[in-house]
C-alpha atoms as a PDB file:
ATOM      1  CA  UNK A   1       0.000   0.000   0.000  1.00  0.00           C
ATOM      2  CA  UNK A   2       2.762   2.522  -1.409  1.00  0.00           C
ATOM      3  CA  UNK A   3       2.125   6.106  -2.530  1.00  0.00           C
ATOM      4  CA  UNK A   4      -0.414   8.323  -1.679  1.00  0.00           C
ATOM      5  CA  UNK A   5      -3.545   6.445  -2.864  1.00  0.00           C
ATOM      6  CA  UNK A   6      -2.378   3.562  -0.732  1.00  0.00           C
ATOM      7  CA  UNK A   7      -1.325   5.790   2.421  1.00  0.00           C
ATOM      8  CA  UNK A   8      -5.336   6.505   2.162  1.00  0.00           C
ATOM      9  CA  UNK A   9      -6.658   3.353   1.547  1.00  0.00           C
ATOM     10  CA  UNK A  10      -4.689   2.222   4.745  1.00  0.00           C
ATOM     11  CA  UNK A  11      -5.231   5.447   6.562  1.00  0.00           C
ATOM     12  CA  UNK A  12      -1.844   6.133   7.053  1.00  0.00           C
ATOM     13  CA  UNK A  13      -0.840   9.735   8.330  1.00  0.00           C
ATOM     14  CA  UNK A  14       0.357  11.155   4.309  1.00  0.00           C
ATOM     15  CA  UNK A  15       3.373  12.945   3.427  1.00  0.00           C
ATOM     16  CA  UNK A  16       3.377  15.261   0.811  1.00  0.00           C
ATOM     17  CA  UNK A  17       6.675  17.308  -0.520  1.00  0.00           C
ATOM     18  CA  UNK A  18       7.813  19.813  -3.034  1.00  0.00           C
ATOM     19  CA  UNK A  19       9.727  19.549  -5.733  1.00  0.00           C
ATOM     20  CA  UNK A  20      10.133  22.895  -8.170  1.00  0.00           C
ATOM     21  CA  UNK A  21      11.686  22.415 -11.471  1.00  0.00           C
ATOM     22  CA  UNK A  22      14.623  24.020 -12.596  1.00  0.00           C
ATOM     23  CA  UNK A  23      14.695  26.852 -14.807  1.00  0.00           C
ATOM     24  CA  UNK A  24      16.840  25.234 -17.207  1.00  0.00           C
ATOM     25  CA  UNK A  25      16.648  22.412 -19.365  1.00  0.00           C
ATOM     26  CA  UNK A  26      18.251  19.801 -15.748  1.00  0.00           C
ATOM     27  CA  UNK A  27      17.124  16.739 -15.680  1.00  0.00           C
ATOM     28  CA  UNK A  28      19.773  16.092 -12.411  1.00  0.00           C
ATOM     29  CA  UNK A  29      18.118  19.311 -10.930  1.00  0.00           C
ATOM     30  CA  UNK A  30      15.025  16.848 -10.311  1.00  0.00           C
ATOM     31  CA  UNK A  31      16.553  13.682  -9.278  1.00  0.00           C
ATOM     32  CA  UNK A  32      18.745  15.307  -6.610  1.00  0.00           C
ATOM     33  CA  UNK A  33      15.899  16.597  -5.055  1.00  0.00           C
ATOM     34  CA  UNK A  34      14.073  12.969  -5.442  1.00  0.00           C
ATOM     35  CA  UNK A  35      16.744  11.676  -3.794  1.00  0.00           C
ATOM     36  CA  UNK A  36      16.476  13.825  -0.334  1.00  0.00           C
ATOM     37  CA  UNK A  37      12.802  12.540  -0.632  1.00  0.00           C
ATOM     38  CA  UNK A  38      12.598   9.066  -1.944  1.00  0.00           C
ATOM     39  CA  UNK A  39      11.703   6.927   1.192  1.00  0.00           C
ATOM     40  CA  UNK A  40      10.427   9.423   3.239  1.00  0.00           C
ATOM     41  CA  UNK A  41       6.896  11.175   1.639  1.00  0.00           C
ATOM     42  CA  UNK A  42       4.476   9.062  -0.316  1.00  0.00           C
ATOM     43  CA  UNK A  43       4.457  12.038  -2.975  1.00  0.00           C
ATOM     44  CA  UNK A  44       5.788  15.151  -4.104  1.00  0.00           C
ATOM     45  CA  UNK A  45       4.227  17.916  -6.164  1.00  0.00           C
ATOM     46  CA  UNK A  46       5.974  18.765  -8.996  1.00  0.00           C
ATOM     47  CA  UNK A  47       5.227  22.896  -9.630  1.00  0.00           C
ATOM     48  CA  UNK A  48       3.711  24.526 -12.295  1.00  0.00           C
ATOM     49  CA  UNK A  49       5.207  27.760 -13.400  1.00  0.00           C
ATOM     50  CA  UNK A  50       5.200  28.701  -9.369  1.00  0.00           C
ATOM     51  CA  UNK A  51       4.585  32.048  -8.850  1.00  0.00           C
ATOM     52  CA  UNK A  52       4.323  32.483 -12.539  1.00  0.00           C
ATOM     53  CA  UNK A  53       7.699  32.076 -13.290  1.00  0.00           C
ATOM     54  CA  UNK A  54       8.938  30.031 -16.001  1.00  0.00           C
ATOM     55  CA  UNK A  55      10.233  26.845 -15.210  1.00  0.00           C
ATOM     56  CA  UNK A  56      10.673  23.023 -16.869  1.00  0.00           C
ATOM     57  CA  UNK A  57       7.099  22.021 -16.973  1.00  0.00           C
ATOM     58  CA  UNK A  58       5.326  19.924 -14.175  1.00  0.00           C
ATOM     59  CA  UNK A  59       4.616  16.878 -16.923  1.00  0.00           C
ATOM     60  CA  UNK A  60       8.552  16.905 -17.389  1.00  0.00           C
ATOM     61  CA  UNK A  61       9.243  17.273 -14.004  1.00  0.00           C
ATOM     62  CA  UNK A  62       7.239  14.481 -13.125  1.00  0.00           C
ATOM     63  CA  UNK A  63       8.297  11.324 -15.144  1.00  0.00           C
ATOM     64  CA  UNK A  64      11.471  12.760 -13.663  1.00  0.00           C
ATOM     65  CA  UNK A  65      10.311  12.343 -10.314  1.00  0.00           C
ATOM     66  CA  UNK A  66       9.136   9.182 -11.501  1.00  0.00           C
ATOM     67  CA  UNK A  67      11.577   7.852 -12.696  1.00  0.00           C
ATOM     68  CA  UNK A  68      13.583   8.835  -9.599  1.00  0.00           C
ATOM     69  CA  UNK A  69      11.610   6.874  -7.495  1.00  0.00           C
ATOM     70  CA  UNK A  70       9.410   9.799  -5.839  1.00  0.00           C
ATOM     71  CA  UNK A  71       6.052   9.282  -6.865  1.00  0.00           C
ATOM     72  CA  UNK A  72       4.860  12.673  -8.215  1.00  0.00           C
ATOM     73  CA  UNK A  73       2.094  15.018  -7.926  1.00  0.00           C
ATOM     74  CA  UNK A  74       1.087  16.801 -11.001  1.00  0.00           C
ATOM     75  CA  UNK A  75       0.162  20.358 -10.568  1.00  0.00           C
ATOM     76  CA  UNK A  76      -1.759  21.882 -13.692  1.00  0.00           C
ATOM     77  CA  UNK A  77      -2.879  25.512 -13.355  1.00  0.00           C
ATOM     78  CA  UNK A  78      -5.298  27.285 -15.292  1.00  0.00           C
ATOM     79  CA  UNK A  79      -3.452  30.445 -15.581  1.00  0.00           C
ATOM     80  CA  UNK A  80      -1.126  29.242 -18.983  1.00  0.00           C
ATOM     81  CA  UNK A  81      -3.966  26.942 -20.994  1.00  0.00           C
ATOM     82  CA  UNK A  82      -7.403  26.920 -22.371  1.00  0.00           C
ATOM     83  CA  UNK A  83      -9.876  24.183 -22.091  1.00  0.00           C
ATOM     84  CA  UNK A  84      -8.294  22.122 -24.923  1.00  0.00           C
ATOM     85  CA  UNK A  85      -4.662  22.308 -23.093  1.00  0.00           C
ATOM     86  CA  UNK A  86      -5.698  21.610 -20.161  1.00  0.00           C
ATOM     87  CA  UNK A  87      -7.229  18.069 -21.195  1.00  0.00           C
ATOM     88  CA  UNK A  88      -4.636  17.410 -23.359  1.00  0.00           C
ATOM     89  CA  UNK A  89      -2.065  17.584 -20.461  1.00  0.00           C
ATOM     90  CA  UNK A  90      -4.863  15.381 -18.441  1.00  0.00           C
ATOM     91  CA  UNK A  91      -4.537  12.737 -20.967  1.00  0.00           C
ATOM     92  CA  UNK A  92      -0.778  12.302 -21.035  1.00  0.00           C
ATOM     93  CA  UNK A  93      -0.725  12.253 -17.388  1.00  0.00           C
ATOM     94  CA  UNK A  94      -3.007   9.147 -17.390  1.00  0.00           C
ATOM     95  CA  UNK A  95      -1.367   8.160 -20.317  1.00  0.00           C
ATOM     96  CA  UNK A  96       2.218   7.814 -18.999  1.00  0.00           C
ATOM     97  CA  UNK A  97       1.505   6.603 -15.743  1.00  0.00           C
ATOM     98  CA  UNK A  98       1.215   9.628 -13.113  1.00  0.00           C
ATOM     99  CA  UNK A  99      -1.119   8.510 -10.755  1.00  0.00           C
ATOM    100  CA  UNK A 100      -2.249  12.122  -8.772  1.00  0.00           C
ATOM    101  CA  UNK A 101      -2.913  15.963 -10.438  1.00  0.00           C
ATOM    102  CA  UNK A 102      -3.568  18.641  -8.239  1.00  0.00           C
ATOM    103  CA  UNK A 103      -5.471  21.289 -10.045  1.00  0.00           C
ATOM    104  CA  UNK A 104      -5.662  25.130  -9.423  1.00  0.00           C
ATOM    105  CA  UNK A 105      -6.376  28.189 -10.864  1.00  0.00           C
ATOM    106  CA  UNK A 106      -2.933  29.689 -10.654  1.00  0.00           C
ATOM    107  CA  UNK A 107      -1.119  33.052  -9.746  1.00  0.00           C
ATOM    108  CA  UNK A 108      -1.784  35.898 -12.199  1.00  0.00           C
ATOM    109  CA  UNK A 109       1.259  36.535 -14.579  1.00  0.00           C
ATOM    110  CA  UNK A 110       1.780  40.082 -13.381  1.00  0.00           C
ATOM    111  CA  UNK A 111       3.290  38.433  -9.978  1.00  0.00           C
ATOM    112  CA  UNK A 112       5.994  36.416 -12.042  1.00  0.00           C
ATOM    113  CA  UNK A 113       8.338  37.204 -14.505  1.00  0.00           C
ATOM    114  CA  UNK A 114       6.750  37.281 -17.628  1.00  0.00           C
ATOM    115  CA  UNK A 115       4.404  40.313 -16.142  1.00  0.00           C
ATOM    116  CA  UNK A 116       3.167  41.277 -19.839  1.00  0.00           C
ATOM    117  CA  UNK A 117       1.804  37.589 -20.708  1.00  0.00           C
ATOM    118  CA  UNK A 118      -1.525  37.461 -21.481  1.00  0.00           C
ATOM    119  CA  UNK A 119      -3.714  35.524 -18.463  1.00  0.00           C
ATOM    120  CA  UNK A 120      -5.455  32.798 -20.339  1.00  0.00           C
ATOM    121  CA  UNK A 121      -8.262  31.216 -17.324  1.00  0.00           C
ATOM    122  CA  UNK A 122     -10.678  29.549 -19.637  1.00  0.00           C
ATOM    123  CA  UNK A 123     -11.930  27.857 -16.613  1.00  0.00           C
ATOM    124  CA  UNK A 124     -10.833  28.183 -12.806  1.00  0.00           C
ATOM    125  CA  UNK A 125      -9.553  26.223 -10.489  1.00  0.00           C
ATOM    126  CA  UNK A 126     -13.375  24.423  -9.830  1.00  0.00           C
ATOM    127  CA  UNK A 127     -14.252  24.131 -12.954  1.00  0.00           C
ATOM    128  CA  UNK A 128     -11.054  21.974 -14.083  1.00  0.00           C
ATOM    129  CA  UNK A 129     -11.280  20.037 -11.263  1.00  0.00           C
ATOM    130  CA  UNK A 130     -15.180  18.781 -12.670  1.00  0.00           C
ATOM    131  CA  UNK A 131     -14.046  18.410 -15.966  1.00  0.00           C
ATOM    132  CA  UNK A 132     -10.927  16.249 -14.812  1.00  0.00           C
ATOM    133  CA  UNK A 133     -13.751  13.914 -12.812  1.00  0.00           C
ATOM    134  CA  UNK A 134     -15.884  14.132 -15.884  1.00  0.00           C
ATOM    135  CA  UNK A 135     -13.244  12.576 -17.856  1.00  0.00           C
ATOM    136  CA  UNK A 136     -11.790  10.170 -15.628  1.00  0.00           C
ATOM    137  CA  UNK A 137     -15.177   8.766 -14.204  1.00  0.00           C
ATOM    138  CA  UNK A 138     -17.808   9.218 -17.519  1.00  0.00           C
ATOM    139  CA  UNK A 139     -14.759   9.274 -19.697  1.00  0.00           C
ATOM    140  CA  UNK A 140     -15.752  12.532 -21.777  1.00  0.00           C
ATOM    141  CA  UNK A 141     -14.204  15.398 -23.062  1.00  0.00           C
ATOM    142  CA  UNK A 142     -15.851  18.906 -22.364  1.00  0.00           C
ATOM    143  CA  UNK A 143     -17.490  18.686 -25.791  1.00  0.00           C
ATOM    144  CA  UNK A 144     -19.104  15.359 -25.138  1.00  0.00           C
ATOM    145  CA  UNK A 145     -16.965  13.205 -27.224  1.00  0.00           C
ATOM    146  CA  UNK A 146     -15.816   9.854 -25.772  1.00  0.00           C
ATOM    147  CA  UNK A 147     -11.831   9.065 -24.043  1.00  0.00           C
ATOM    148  CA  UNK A 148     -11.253   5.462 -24.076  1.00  0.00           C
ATOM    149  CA  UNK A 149      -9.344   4.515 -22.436  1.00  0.00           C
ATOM    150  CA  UNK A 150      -9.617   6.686 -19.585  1.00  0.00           C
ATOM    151  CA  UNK A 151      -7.246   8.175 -16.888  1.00  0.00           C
ATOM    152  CA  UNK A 152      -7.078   6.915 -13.376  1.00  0.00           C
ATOM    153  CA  UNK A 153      -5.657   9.704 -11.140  1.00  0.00           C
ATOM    154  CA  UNK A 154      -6.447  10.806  -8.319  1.00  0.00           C
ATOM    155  CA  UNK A 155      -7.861  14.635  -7.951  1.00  0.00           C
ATOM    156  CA  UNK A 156      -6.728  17.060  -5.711  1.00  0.00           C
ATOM    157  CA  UNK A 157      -7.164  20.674  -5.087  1.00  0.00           C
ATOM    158  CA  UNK A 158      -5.827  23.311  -2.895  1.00  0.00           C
ATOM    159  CA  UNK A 159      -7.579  25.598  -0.337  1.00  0.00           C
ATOM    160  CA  UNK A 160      -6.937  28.593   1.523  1.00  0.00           C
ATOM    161  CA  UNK A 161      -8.052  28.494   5.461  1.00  0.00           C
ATOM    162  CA  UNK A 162      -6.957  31.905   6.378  1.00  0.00           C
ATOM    163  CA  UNK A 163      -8.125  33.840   3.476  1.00  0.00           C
ATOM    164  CA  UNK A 164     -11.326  35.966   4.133  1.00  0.00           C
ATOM    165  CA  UNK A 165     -13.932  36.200   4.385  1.00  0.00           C
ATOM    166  CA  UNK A 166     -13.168  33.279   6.670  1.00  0.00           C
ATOM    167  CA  UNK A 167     -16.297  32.008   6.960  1.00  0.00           C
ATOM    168  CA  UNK A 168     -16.398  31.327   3.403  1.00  0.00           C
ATOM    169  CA  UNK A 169     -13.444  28.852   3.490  1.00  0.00           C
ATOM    170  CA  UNK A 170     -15.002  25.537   4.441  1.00  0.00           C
ATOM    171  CA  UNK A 171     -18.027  26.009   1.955  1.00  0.00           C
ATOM    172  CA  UNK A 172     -15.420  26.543  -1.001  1.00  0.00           C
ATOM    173  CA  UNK A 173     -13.844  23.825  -0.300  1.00  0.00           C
ATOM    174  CA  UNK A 174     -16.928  21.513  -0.360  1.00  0.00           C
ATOM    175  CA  UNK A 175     -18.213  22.929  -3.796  1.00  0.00           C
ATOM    176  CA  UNK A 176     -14.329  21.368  -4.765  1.00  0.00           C
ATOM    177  CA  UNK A 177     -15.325  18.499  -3.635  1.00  0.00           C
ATOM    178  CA  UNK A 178     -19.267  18.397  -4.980  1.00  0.00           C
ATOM    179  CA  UNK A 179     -17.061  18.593  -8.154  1.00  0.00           C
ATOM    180  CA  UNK A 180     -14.340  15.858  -7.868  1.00  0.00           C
ATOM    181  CA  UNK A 181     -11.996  16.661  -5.530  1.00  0.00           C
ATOM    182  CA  UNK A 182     -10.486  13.854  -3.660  1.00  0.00           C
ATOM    183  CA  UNK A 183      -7.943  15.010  -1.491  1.00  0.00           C
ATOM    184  CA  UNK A 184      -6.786  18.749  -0.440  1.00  0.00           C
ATOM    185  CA  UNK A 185      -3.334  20.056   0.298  1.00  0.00           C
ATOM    186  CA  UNK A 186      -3.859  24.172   1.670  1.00  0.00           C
ATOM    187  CA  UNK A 187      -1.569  26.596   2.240  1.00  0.00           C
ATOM    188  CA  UNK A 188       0.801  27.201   5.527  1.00  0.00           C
ATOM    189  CA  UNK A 189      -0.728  26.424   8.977  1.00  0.00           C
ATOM    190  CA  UNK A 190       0.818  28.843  11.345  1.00  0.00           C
ATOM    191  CA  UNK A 191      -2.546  30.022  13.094  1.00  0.00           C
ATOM    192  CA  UNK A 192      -4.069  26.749  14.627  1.00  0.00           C
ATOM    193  CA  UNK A 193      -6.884  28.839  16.121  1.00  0.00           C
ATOM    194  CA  UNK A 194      -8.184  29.371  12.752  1.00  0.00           C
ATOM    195  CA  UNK A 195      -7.567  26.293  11.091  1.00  0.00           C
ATOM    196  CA  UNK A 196      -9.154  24.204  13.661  1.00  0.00           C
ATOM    197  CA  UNK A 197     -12.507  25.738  13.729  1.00  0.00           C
ATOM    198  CA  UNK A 198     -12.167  25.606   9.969  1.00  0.00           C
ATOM    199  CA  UNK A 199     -11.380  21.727  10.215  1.00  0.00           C
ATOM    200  CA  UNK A 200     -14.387  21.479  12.480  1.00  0.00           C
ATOM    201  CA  UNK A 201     -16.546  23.525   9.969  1.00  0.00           C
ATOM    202  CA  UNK A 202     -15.041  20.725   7.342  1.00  0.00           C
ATOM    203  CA  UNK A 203     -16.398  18.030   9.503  1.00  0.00           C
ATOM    204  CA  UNK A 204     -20.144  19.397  10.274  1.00  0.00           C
ATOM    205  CA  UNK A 205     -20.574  19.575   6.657  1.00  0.00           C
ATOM    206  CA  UNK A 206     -19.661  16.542   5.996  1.00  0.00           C
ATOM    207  CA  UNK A 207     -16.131  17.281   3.780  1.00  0.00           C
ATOM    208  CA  UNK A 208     -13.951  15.097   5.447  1.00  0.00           C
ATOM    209  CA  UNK A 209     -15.875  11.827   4.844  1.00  0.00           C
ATOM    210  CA  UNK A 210     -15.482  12.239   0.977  1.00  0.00           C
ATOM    211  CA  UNK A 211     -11.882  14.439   0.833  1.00  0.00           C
ATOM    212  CA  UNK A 212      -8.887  14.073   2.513  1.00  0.00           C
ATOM    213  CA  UNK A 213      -7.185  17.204   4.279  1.00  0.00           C
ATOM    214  CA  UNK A 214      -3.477  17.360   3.605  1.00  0.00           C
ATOM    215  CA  UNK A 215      -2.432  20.589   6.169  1.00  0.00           C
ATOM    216  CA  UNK A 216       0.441  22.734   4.393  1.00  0.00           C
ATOM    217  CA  UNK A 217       3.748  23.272   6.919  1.00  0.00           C
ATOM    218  CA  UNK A 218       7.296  24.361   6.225  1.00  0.00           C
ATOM    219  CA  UNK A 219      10.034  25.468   8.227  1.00  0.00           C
ATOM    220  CA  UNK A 220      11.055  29.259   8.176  1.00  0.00           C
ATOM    221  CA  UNK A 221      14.539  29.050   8.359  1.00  0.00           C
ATOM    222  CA  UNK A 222      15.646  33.582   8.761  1.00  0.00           C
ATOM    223  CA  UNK A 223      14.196  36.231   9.512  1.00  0.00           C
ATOM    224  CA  UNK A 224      14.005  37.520   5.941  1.00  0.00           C
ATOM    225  CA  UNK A 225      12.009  34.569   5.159  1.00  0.00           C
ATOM    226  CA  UNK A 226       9.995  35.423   8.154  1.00  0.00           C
ATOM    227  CA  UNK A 227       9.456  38.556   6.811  1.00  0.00           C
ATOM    228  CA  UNK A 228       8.403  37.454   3.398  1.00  0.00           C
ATOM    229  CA  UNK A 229       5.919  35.340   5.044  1.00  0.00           C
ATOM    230  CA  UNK A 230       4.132  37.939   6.576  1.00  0.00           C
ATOM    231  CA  UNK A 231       4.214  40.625   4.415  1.00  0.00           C
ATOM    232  CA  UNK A 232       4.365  38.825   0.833  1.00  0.00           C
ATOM    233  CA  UNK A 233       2.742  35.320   0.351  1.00  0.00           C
ATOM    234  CA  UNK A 234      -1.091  35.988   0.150  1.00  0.00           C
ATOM    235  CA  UNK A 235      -3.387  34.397   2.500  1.00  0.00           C
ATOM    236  CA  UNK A 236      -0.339  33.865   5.230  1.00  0.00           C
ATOM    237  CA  UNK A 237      -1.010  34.555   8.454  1.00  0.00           C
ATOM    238  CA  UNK A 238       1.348  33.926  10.837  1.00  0.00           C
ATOM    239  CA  UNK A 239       0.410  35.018  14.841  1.00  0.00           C
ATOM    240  CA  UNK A 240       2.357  37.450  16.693  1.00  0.00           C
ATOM    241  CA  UNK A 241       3.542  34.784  19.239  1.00  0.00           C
ATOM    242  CA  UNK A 242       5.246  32.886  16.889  1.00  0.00           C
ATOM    243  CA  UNK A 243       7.122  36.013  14.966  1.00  0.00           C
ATOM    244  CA  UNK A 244       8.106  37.024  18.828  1.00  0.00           C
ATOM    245  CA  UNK A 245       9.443  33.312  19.406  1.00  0.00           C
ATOM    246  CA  UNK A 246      11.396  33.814  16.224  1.00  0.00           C
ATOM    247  CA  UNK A 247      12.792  37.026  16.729  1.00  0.00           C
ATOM    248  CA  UNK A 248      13.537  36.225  20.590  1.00  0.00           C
ATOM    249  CA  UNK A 249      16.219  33.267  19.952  1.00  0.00           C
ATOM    250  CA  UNK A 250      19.860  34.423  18.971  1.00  0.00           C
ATOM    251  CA  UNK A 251      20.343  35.065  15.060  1.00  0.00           C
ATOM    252  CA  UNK A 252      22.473  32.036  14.876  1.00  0.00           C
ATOM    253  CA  UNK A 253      19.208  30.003  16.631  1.00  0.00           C
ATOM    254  CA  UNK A 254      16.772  31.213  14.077  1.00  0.00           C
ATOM    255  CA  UNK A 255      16.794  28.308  11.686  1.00  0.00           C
ATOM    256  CA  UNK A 256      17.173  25.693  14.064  1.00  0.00           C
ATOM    257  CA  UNK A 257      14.059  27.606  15.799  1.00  0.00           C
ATOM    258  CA  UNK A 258      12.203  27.376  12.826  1.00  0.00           C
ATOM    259  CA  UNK A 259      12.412  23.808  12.090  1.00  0.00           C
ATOM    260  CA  UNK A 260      11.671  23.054  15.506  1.00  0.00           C
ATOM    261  CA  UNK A 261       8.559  25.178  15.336  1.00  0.00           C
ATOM    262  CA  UNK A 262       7.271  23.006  11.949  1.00  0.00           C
ATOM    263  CA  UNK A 263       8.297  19.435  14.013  1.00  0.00           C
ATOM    264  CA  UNK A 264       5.855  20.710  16.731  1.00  0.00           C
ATOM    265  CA  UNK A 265       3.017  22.123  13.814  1.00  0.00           C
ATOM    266  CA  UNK A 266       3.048  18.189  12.018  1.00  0.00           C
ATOM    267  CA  UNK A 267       2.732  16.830  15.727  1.00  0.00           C
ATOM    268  CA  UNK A 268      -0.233  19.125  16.472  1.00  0.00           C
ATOM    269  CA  UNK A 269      -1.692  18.391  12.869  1.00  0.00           C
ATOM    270  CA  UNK A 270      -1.615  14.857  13.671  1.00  0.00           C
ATOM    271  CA  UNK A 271      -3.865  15.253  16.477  1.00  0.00           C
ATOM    272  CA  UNK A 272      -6.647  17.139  14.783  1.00  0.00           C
ATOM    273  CA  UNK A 273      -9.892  14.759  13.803  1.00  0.00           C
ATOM    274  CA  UNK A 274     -10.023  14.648  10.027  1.00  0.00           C
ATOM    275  CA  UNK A 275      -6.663  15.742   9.361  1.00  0.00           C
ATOM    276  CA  UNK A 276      -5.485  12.940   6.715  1.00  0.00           C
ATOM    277  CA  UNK A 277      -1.528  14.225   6.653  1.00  0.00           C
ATOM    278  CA  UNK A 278       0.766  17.213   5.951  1.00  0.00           C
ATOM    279  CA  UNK A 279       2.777  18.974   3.048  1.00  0.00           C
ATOM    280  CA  UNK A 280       5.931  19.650   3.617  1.00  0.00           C
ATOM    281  CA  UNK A 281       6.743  22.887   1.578  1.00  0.00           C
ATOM    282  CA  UNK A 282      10.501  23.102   1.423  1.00  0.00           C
ATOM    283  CA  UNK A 283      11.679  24.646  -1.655  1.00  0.00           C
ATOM    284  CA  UNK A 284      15.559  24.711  -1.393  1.00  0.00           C
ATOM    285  CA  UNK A 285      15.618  22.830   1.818  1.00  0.00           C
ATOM    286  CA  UNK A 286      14.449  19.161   0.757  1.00  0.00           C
ATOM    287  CA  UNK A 287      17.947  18.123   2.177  1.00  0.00           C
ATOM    288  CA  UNK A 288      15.984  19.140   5.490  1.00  0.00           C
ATOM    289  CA  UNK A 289      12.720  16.920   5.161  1.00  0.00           C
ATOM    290  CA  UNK A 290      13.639  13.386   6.716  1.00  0.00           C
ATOM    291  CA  UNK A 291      14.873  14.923   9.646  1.00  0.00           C
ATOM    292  CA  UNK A 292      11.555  17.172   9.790  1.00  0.00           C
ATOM    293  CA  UNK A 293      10.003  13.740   9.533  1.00  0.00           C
ATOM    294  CA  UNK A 294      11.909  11.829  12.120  1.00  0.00           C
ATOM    295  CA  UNK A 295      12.050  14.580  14.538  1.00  0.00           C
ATOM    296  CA  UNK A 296       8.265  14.803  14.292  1.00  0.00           C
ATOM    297  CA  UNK A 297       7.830  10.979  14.773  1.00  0.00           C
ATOM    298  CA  UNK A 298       6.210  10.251  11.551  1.00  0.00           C
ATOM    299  CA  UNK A 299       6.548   6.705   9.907  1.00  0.00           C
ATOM    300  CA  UNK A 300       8.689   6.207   6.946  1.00  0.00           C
ATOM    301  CA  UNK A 301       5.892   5.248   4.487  1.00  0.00           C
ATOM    302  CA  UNK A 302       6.400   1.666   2.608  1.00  0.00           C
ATOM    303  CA  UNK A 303       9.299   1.637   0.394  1.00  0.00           C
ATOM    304  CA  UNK A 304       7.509  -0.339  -2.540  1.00  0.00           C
ATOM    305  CA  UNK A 305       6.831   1.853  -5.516  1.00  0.00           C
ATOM    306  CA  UNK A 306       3.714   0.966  -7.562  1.00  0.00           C
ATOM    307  CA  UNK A 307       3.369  -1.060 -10.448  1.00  0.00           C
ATOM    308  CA  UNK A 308       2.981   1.940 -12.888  1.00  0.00           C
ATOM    309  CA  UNK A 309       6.217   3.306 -11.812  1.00  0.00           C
ATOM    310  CA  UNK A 310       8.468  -0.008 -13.066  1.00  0.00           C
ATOM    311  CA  UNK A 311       9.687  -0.027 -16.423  1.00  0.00           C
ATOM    312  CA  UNK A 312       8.110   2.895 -17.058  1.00  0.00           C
ATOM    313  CA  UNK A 313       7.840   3.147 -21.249  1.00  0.00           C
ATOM    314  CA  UNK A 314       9.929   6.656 -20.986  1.00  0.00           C
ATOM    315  CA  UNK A 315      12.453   4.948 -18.763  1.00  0.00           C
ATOM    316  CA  UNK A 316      15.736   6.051 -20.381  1.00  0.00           C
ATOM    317  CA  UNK A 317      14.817   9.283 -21.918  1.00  0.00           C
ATOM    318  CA  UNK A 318      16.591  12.409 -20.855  1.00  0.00           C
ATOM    319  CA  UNK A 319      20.244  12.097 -19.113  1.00  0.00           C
ATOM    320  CA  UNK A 320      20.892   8.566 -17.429  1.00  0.00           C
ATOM    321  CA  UNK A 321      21.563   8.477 -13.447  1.00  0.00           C
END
């Protein structure tokens, strides 16, 4: 029961990771960050265009992963693809063996750094994820015509807990999952406060029988980054106590302080009723996620990959290991 379908199925606690791809044609660039993860997290995301920079696209990036022995998450935005791309890219991922997508709309291209491309958002971040369910479970395109044979991925989506109005949160989420959505990975939990009476909204309506809740952590490892955090990523909050706890520890303590702070937010995760795992958002410090892990006392996941990822028909393409 390998990988993140199985972690489910067994009701194991799930790890999640990040892996961003290069900018620049690298296949290494991948499989040296596989390798920090491989053994430790049942999956990684691979990004798309994050932050709406260009970068080696997710599909790449994943048979990379793949083939590394990280079993990837594909992320597919709306942001760079109309209707027709955007199935298209479904179809090879079912075709060549990547067993999750996690679909969003996607950051505006005036944040990244092609600020004069033109936004494309044919559909949003809900809308894909129905049309992905449509063709995986009725196997049919948006204009009605038949896929045989079809995909068999799992769905996910992302959420936003601390983004007003607040009390908006848990109902957006279960319109994801009305549509398709299967499991959930949301942004950084810094505030537990907030995200548990969001969690408990999730579980009056009913959300966390039918989707599983993958909580977002990451170590902040300066002040800088502390900074950025609070002023910079949208939807962020982190709580006064825990910028004083930062800022009371000696500069030279600050990292260390940080990663002990995202040890203590998985153990506290794991606690919380309907909470199906975390995602470790590390970009630049995957070096830094087994010891995240074992210092949190989570299980190394089996070490068995599935089926789909042996002998893989792209095995051998790109630069051998």
């Amino acid at each position: 029961m390998s990988g993140l379908r199985g972690a489910f199925a067994a009701g194991r606690f799930a790890v999640t990771a990040e892996i961003g791809p290069p900018r620049g044609a690298d296949a290494e660039a991948i499989t040296r960050k596989a390798d920090h993860l491989r053994g430790w997290v049942d999956a990684a995301n691979v990004t798309d265009n994050q932050g709406a920079n260009v970068r080696m696209s997710s599909l790449a990036g994943s048979l990379l992963a793949q083939r590394a022995g990280v079993e990837p998450v594909m992320q597919l935005t709306c942001r760079d693809r109309n209707r027709m791309a955007l199935q298209s890219d479904l179809l090879a991922a079912g075709a060549l063996g990547i067993p999750n997508v996690l679909l969003l709309t996607g950051d505006h291209p005036r944040f990244g750094d092609h600020p004069e491309a033109k936004p494309v958002f044919d559909l949003d971040g809900v809308q894909l994820v129905w049309t992905a369910r449509t063709l995986r479970d009725d196997g049919v395109l948006m204009s009605g015509k038949a896929v045989s044979p079809r995909p068999a991925w799992l769905i996910g989506t992302v959420e936003n807990p601390f983004a007003p109005p607040l009390t908006f949160r848990a109902r957006r989420l279960a319109k994801k999952v009305a549509a398709g959505a299967e499991f959930v990975q949301t942004q950084y939990v810094f505030d537990f406060e907030v995200f548990e009476r969001w969690m408990a909204s999730l579980r009056d309506l009913g959300v966390t029988e039918h989707c599983k809740i993958i909580a977002g952590v990451g170590p902040i490892r300066s002040l800088r980054a502390l900074d950025f955090m609070r002023t910079a990523v949208p939807g962020v909050h982190v709580p006064d106590e825990l910028d004083r706890r930062l800022r009371g520890v000696p500069a030279g303590r600050v990292e260390e302080e940080g990663i002990e702070v995202c040890v203590e937010a998985v153990q506290r995760l794991a606690t919380i009723p309907g909470v199906a795992g975390v995602h470790l958002m590390a970009l630049g410090f995957e070096h830094g996620v087994p010891d995240i892990l074992r210092r949190a006392g989570i299980p190394r996941p089996p070490t068995v990959l599935p089926d789909h990822n042996r002998h893989h028909p792209m095995e051998g393409i790109g630069h051998a290991r």
